[in-house]
C-alpha atoms as a PDB file:
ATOM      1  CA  UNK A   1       0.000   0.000   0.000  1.00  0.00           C
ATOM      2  CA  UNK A   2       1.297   3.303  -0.692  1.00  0.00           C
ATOM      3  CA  UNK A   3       0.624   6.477   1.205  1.00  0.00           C
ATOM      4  CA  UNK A   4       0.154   9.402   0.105  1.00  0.00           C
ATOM      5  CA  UNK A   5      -0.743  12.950   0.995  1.00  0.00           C
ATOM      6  CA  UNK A   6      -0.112  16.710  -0.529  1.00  0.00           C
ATOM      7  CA  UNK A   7       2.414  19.021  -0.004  1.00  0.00           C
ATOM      8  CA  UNK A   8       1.089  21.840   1.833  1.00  0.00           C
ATOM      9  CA  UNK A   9       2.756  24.474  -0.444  1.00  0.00           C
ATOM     10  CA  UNK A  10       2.301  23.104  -3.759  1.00  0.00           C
ATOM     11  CA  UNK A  11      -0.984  20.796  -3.307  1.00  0.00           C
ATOM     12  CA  UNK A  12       1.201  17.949  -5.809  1.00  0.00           C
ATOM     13  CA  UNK A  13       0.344  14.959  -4.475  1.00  0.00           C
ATOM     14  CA  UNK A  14       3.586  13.268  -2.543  1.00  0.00           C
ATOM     15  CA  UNK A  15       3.868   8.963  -2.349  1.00  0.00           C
ATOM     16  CA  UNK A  16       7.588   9.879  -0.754  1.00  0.00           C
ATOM     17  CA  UNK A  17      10.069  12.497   0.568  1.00  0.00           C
ATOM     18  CA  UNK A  18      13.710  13.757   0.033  1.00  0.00           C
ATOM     19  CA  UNK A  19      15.383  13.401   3.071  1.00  0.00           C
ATOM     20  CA  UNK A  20      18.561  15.839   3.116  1.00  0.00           C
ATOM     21  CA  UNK A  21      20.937  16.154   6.346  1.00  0.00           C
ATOM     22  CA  UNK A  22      21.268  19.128   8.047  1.00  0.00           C
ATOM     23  CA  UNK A  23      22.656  20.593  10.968  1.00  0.00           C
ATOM     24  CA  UNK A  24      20.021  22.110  13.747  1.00  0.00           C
ATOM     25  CA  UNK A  25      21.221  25.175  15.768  1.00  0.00           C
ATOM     26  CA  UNK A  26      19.893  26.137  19.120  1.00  0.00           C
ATOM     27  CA  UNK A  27      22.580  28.325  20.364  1.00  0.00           C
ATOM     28  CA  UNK A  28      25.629  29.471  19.539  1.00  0.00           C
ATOM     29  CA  UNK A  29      26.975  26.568  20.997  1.00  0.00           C
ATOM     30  CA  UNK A  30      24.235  24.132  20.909  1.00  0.00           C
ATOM     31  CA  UNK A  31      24.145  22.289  17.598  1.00  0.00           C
ATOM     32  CA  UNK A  32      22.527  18.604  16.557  1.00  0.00           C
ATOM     33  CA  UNK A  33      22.605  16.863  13.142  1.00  0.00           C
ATOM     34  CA  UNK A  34      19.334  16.264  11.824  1.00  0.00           C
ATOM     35  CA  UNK A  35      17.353  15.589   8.805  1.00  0.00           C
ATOM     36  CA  UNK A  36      14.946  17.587   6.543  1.00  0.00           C
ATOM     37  CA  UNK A  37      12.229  16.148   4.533  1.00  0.00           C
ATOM     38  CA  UNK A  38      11.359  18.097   1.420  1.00  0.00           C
ATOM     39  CA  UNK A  39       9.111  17.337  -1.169  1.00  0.00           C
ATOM     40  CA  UNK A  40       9.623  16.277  -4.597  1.00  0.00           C
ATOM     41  CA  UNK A  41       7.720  17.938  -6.653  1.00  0.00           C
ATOM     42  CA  UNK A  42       8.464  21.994  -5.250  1.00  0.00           C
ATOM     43  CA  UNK A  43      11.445  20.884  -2.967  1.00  0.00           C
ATOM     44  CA  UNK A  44       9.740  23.234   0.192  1.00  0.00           C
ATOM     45  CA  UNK A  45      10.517  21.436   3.567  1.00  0.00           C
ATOM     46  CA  UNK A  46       7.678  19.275   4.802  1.00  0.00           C
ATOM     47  CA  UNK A  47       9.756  18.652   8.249  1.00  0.00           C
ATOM     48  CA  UNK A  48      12.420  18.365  10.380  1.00  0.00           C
ATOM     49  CA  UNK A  49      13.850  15.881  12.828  1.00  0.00           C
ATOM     50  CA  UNK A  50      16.899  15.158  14.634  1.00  0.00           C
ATOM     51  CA  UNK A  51      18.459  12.596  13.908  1.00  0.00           C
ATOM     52  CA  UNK A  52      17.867  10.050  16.841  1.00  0.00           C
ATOM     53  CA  UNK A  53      21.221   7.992  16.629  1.00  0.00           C
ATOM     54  CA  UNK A  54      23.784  10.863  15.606  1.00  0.00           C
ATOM     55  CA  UNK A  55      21.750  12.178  18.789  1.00  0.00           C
ATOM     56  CA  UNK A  56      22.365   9.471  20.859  1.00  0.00           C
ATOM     57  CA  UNK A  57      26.281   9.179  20.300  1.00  0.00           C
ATOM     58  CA  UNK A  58      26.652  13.114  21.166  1.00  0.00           C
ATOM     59  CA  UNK A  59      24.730  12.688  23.780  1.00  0.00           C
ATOM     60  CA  UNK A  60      27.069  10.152  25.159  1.00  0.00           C
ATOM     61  CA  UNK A  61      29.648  12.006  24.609  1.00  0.00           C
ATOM     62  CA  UNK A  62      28.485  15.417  25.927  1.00  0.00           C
ATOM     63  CA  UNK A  63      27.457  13.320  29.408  1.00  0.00           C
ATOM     64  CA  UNK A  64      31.330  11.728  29.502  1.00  0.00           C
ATOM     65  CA  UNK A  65      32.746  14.754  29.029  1.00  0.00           C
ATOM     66  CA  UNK A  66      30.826  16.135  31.924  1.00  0.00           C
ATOM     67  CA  UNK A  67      31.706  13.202  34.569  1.00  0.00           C
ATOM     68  CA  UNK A  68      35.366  13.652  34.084  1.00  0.00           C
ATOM     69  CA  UNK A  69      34.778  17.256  34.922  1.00  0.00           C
ATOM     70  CA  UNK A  70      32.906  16.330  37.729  1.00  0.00           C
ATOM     71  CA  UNK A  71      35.544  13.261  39.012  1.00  0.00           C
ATOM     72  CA  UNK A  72      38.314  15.555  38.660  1.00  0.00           C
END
């Protein structure tokens, strides 16, 4: 079965996205990687998303980081 809905800029009807990476900016020094789902037909972004497992390693690392500071 295939889904499909319309873009809400162009009204095309979409079966599938482009997914592009990108990076996500809170802060000046806050930054994730994500992704951004545009859609074919007009290429306007539909959505964005971090990515969960680029999230999840950072994370780890961000948390590691902040022991060591702690245990010193």
């Amino acid at each position: 079965m295939i889904h499909t809905g319309k873009c809400p800029y162009c009204k095309k009807q979409i079966a599938y996205v482009k997914a592009q990476d990108v990076d996500i900016k809170y802060d000046v020094m806050v930054q994730w990687r994500g992704y951004s789902y545009q859609c074919p037909s007009c290429q306007s972004i539909i959505g964005i998303q971090m990515n969960p497992h680029i999230l999840n390693e950072e994370l780890e690392g961000d948390i590691l980081k902040e022991l060591k500071k702690i245990c010193r």
